[in-house]
N, C-alpha and C. Protein backbone atom coordinates (compact mmCIF):
# COMPACT_ATOMS: atom_id res chain seq x y z
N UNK A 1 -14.38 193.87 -172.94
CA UNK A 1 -13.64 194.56 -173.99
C UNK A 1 -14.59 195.54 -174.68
N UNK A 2 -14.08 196.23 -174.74
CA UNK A 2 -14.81 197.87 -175.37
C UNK A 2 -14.21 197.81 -176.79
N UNK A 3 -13.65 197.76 -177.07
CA UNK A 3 -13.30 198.22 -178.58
C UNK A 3 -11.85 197.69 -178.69
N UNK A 4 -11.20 197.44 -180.34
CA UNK A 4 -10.43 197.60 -180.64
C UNK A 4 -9.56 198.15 -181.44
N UNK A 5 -8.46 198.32 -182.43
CA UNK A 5 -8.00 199.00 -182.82
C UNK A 5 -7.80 198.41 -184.06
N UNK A 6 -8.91 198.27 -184.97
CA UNK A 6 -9.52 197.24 -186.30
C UNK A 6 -8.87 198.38 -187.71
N UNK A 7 -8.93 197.75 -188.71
CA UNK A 7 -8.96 198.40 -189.75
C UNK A 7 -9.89 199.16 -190.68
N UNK A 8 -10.57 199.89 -191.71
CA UNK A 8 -11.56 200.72 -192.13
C UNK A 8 -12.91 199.28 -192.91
N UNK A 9 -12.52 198.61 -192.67
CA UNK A 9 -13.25 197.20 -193.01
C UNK A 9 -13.57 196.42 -191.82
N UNK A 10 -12.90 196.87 -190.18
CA UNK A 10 -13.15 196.15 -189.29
C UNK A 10 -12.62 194.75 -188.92
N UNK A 11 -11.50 194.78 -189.39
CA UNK A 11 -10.15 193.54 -189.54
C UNK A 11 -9.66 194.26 -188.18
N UNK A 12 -8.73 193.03 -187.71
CA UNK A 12 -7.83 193.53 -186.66
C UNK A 12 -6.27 192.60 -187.16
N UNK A 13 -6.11 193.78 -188.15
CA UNK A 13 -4.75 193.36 -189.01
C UNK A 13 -3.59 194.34 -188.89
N UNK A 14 -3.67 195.47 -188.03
CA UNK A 14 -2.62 196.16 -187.68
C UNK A 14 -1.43 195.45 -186.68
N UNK A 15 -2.22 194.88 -185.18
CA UNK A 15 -0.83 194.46 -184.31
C UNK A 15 -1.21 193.17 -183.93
N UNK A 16 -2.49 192.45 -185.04
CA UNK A 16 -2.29 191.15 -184.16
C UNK A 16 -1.04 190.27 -184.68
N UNK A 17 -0.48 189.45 -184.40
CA UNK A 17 0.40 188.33 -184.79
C UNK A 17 1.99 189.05 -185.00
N UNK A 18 1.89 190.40 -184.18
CA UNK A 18 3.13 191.41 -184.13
C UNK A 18 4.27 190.66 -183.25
N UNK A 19 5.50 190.59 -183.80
CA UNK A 19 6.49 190.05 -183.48
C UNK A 19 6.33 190.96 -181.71
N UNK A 20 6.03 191.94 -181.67
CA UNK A 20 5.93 192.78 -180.49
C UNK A 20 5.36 194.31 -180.05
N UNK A 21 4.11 194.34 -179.63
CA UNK A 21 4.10 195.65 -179.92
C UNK A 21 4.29 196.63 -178.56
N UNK A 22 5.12 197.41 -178.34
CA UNK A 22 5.83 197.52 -177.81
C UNK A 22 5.65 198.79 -177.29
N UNK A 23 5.15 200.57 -178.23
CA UNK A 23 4.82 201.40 -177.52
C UNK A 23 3.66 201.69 -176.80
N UNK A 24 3.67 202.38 -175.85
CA UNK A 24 1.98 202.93 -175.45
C UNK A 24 1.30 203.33 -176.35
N UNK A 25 0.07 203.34 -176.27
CA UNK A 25 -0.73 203.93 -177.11
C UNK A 25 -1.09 205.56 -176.25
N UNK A 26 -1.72 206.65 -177.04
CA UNK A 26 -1.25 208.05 -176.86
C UNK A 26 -3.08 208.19 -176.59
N UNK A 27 -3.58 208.57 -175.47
CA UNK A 27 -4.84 209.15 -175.46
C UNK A 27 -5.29 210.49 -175.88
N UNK A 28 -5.38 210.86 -176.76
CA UNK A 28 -5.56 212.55 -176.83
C UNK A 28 -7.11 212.94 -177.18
N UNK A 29 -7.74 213.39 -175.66
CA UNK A 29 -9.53 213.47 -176.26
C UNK A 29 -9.84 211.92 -176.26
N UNK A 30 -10.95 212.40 -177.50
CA UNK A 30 -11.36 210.95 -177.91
C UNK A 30 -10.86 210.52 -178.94
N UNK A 31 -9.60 210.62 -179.27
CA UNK A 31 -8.87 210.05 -180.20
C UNK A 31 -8.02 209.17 -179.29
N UNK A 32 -7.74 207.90 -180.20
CA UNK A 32 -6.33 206.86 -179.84
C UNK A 32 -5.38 206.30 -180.90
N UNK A 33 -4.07 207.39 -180.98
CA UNK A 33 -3.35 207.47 -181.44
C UNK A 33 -2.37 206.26 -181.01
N UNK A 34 -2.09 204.89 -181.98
CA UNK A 34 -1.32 203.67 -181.32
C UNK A 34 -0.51 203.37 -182.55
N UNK A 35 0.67 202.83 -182.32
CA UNK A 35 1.43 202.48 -183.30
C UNK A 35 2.28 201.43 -182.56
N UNK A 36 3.39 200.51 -183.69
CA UNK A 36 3.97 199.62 -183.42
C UNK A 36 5.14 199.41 -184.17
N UNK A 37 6.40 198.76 -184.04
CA UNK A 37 7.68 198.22 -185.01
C UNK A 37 7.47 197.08 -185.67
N UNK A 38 8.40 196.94 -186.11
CA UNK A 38 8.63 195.41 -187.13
C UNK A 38 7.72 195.87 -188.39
N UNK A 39 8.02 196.82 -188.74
CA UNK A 39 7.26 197.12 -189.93
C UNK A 39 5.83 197.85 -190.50
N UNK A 40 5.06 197.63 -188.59
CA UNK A 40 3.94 197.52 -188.65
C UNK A 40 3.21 199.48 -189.11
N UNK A 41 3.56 199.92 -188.33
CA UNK A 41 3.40 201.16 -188.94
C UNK A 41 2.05 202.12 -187.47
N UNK A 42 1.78 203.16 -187.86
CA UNK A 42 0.66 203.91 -186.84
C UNK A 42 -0.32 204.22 -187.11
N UNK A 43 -1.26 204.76 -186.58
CA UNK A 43 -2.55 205.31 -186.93
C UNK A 43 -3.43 205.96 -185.67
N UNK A 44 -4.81 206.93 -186.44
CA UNK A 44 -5.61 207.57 -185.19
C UNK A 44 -7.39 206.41 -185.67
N UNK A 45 -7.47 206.32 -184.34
CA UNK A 45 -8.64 205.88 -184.25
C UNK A 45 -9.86 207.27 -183.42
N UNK A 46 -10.88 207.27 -183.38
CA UNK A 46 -11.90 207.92 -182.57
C UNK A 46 -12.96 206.85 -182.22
N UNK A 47 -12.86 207.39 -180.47
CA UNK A 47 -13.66 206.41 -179.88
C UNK A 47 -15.43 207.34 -180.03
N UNK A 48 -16.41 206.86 -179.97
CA UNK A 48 -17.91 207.39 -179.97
C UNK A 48 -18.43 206.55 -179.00
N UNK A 49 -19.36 207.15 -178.44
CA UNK A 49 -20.75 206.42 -177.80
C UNK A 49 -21.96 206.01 -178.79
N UNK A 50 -21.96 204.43 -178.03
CA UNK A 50 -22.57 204.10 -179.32
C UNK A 50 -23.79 203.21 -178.26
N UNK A 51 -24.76 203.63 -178.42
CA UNK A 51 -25.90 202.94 -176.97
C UNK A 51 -25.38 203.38 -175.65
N UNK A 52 -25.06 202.32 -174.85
CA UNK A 52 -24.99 202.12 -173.57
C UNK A 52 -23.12 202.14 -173.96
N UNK A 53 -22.86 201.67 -174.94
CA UNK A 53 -20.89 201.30 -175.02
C UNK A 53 -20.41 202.36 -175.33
N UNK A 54 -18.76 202.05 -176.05
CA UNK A 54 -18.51 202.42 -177.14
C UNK A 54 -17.68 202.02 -178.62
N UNK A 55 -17.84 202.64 -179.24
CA UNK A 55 -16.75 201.94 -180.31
C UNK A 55 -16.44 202.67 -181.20
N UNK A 56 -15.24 202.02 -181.88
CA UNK A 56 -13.97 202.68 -182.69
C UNK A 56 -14.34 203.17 -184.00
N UNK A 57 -14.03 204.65 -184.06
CA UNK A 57 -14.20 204.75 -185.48
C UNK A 57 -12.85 204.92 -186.45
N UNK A 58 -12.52 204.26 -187.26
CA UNK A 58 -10.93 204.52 -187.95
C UNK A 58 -10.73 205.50 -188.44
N UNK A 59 -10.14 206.51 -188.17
CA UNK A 59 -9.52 207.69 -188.97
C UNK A 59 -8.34 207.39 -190.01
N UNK A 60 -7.52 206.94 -189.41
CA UNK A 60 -6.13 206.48 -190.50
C UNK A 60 -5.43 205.60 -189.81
N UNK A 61 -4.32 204.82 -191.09
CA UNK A 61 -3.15 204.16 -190.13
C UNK A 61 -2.44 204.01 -191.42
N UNK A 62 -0.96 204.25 -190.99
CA UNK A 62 0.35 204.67 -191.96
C UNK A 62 1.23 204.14 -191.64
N UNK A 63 1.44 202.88 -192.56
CA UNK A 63 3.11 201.82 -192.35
C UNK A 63 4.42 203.03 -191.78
N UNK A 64 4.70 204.13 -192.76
CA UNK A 64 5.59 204.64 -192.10
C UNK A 64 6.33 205.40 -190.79
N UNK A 65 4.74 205.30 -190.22
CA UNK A 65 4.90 205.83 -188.54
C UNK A 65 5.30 204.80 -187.55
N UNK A 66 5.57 203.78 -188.03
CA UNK A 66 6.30 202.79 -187.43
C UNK A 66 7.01 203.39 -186.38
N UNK A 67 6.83 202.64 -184.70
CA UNK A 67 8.36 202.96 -184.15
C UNK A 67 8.36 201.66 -182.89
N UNK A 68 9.66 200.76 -183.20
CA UNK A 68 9.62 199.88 -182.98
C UNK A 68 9.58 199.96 -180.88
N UNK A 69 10.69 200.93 -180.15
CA UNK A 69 11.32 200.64 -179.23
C UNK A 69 10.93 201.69 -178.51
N UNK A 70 10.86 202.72 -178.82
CA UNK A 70 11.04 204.27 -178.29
C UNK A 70 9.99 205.04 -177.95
N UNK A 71 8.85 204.46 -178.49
CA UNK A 71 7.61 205.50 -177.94
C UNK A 71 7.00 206.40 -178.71
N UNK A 72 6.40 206.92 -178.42
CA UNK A 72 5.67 208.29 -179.56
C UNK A 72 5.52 209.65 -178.29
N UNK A 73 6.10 210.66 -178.72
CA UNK A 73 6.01 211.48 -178.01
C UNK A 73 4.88 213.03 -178.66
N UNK A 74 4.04 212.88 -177.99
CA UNK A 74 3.12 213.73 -178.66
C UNK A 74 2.70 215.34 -177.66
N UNK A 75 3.40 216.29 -178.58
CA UNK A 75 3.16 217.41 -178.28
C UNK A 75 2.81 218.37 -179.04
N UNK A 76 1.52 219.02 -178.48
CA UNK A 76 0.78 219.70 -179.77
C UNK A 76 -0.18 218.97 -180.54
N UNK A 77 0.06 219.40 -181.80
CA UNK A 77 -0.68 218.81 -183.22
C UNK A 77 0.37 217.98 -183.57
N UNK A 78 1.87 217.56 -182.90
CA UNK A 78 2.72 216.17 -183.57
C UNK A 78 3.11 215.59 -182.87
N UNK A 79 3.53 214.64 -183.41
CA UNK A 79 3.76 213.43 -182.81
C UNK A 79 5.55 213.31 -183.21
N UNK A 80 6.30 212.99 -182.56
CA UNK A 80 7.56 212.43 -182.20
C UNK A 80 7.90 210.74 -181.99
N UNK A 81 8.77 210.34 -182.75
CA UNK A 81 8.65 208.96 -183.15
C UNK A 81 10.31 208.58 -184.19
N UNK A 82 10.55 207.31 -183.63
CA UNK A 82 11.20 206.50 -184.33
C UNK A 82 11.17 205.61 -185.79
N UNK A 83 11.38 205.83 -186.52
CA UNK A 83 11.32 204.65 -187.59
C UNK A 83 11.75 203.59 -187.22
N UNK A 84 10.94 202.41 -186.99
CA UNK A 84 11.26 201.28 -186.32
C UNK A 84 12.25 201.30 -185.68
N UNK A 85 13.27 200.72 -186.37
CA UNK A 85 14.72 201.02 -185.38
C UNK A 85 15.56 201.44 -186.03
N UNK A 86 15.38 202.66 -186.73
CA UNK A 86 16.08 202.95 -187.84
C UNK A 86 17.52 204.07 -187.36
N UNK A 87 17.19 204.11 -186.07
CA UNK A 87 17.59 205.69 -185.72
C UNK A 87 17.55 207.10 -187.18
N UNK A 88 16.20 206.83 -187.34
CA UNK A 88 15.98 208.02 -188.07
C UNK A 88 14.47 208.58 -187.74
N UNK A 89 14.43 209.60 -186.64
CA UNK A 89 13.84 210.05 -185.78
C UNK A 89 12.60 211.06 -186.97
N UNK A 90 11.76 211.16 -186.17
CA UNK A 90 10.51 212.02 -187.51
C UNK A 90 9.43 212.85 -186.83
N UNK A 91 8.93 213.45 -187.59
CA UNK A 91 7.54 214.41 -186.83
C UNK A 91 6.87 214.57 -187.99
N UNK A 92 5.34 213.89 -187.09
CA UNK A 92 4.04 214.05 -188.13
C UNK A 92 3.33 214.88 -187.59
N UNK A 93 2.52 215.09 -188.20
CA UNK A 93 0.49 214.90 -188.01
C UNK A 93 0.26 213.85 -187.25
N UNK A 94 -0.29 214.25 -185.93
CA UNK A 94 -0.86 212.95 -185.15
C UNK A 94 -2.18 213.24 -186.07
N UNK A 95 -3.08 213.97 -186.61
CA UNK A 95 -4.45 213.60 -186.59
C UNK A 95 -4.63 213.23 -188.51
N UNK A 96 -3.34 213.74 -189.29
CA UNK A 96 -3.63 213.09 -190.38
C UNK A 96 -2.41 211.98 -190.80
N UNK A 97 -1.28 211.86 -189.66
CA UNK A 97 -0.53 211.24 -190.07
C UNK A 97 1.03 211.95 -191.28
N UNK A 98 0.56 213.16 -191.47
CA UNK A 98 1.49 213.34 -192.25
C UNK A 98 2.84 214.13 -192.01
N UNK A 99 3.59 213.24 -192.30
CA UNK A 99 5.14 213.51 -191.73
C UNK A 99 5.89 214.95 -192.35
N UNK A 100 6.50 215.60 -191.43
CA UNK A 100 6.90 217.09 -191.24
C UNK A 100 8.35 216.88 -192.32
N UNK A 101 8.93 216.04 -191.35
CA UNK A 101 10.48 215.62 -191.22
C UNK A 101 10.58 214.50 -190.80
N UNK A 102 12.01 213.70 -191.26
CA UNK A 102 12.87 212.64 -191.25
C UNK A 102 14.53 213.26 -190.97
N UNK A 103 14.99 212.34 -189.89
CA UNK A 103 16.36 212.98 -189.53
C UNK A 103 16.86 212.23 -190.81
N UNK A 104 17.70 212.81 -191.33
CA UNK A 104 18.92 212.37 -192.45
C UNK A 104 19.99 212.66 -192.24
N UNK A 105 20.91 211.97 -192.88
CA UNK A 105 22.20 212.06 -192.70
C UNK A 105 23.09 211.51 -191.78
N UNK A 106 24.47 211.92 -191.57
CA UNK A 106 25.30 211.61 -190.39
C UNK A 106 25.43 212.06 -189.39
N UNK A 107 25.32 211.19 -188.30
CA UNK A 107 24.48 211.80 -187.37
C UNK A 107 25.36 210.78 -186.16
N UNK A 108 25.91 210.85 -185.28
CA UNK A 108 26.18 209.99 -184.05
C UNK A 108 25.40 209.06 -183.44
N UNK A 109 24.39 209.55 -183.38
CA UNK A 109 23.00 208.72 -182.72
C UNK A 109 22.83 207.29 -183.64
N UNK A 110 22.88 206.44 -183.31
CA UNK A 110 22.46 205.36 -184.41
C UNK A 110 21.42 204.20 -183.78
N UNK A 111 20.97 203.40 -184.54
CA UNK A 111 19.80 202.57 -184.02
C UNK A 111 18.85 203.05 -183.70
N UNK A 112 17.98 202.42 -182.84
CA UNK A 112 16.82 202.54 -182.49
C UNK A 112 17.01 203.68 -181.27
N UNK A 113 15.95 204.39 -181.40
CA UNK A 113 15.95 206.07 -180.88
C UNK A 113 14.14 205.84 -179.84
N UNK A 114 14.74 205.75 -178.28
CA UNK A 114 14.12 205.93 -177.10
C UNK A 114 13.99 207.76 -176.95
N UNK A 115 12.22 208.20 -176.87
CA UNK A 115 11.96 209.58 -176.59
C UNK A 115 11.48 210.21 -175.64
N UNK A 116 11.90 211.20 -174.89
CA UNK A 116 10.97 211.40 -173.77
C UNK A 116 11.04 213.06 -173.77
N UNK A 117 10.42 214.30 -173.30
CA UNK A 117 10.33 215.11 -173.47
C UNK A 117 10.50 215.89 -171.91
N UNK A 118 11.15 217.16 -172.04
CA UNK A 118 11.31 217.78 -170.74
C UNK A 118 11.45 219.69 -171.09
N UNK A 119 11.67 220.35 -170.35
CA UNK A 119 12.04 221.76 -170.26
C UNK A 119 12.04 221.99 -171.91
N UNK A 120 11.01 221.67 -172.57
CA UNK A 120 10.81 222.28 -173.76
C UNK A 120 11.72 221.86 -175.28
N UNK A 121 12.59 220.29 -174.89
CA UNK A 121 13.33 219.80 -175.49
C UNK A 121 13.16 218.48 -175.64
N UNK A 122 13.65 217.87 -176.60
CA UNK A 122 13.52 216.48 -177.03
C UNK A 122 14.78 215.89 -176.31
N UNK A 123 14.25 214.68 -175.60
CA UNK A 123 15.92 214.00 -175.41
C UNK A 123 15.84 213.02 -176.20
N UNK A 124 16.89 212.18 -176.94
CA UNK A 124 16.79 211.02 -177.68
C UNK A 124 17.67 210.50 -177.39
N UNK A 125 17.63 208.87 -177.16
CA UNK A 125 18.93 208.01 -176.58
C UNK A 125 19.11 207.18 -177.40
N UNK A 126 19.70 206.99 -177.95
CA UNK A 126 19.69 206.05 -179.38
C UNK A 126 20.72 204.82 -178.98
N UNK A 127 20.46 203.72 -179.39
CA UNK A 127 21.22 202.65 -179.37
C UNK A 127 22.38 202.08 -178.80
N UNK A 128 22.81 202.92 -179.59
CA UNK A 128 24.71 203.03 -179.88
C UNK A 128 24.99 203.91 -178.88
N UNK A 129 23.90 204.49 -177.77
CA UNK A 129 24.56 205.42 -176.36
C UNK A 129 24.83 206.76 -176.77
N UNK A 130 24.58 206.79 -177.47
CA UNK A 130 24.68 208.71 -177.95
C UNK A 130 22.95 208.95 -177.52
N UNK A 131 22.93 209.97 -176.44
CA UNK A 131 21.53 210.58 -176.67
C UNK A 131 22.15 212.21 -176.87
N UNK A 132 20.88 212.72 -177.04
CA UNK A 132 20.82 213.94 -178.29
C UNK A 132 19.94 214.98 -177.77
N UNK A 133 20.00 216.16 -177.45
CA UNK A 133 19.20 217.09 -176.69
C UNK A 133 18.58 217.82 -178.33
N UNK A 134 17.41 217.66 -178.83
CA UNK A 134 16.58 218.37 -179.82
C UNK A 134 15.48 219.31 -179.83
N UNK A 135 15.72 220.12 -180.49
CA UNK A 135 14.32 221.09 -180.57
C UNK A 135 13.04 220.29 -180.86
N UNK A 136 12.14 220.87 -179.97
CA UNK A 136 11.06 219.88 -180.16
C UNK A 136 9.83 220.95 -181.13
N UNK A 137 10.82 220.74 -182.20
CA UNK A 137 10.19 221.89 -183.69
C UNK A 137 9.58 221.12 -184.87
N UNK A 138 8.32 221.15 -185.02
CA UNK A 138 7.85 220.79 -186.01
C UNK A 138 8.16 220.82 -187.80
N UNK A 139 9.11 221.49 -187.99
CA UNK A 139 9.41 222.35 -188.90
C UNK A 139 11.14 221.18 -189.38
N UNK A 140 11.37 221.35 -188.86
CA UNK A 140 13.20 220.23 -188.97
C UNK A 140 13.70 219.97 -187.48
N UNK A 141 14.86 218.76 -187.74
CA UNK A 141 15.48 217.82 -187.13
C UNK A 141 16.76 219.22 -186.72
N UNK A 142 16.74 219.45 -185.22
CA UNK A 142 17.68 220.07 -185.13
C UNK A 142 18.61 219.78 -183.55
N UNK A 143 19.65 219.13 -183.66
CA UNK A 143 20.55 218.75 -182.41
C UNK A 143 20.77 220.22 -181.62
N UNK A 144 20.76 219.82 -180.59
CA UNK A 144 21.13 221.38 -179.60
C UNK A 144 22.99 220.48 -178.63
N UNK A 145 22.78 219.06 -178.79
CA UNK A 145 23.81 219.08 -178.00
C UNK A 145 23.64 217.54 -177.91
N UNK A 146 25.08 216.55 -178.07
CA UNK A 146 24.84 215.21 -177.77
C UNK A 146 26.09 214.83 -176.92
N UNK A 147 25.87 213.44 -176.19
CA UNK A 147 27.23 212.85 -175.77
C UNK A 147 27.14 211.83 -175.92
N UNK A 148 27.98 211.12 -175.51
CA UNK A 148 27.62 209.36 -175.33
C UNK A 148 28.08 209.11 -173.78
N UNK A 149 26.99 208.17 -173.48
CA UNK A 149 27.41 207.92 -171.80
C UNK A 149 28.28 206.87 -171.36
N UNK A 150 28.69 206.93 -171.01
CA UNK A 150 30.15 206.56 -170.67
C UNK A 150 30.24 204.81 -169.93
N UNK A 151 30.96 204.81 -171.08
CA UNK A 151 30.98 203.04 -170.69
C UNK A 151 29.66 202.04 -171.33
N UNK A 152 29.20 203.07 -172.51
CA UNK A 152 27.81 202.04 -173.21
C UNK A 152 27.88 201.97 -174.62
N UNK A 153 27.39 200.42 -174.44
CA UNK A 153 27.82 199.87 -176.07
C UNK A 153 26.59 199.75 -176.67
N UNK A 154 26.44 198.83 -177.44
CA UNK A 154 25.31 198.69 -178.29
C UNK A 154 23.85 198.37 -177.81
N UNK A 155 22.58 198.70 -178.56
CA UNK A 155 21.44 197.97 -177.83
C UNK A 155 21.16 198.23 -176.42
N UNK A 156 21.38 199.11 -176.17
CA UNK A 156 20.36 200.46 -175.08
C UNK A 156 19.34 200.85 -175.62
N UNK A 157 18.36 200.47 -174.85
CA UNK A 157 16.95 200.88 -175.14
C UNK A 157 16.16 201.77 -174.38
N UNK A 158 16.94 201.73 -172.71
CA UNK A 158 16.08 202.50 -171.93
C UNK A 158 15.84 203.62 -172.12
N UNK A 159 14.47 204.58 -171.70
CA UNK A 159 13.51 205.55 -171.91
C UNK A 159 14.46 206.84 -171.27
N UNK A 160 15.01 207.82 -171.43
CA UNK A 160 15.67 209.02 -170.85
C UNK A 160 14.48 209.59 -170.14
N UNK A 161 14.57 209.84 -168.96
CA UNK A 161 14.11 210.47 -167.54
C UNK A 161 14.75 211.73 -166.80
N UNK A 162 14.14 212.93 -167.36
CA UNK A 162 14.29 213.56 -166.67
C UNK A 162 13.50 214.39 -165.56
N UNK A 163 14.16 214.43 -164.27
CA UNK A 163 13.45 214.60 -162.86
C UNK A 163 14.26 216.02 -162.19
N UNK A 164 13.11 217.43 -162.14
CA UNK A 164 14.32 218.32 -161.32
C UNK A 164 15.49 219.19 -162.06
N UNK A 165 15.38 219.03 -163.43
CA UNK A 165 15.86 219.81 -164.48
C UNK A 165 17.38 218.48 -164.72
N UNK A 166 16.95 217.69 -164.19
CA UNK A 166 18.76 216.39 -164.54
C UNK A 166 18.11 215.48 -165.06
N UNK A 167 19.01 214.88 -166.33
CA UNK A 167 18.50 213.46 -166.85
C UNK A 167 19.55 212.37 -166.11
């Protein structure tokens, strides 16, 4: 074991004893951008050479970057992400954490919001079977086009894949 993903005191109180932690963690450089649901929240670490090893230096970590189911989708300087399972979709600062936007309002999409990125667009599949074609704009939450797929009920979680310009 090389390192872990400790707190600014060197605790490892972010995802141990986590009901589940569930997304990938995001390699960018020598940064490791990891987050988790159930409350737990995200953060950037930087890895260094330290002798012959290496180890973690803490940059930040922020309860509200939480995302329980869906992943972190990181393009650019932000990051793309779920509020736990809030279906209320957001864009930060991967390197300070600080959030752009929060989707609000009424919205079709509900629950927990699965992300994956393609031809310059956000897809989001949310829960309740509505996924959501979005600008992948740092700036606001903006739908380009949604449906619901046909014949799906609640508690869909799987990841949207698109291969060949088709999801």
């Amino acid at each position: 074991l090389l390192w872990r993903f400790r707190d600014k005191e060197g605790e490892e109180v972010y995802f141990a004893k986590n009901t589940a932690n569930i997304p990938n963690p995001v390699v960018l450089g020598d940064y490791i951008f990891a987050g988790a649901g159930y409350g737990r929240g995200a953060g950037l670490l930087k890895l260094v050479a330290s002798g012959s090893g290496v180890k973690e230096e803490w940059v930040y970590f922020e309860q509200n970057l939480n995302s329980r189911h869906g992943g972190y989708v990181v393009l650019g300087d932000y990051v793309y992400a779920d509020r736990d399972d809030s279906g209320r979709p957001f864009c930060a600062k991967w390197r300070t954490g600080e959030i752009k936007w929060k989707r609000d309002g009424n919205y079709q999409g509900r629950g927990s919001v699965s992300i994956t990125y393609a031809d310059d667009r956000l897809y989001m599949h949310y829960d309740n079977g509505y996924v959501a074609l979005v600008e992948a704009n740092p700036t606001m939450y903006k739908e380009r086009g949604i449906f619901k797929i046909p014949n799906s009920t609640s508690q869909s979680w799987a990841h949207p894949v698109v291969v060949g310009g088709k999801l």
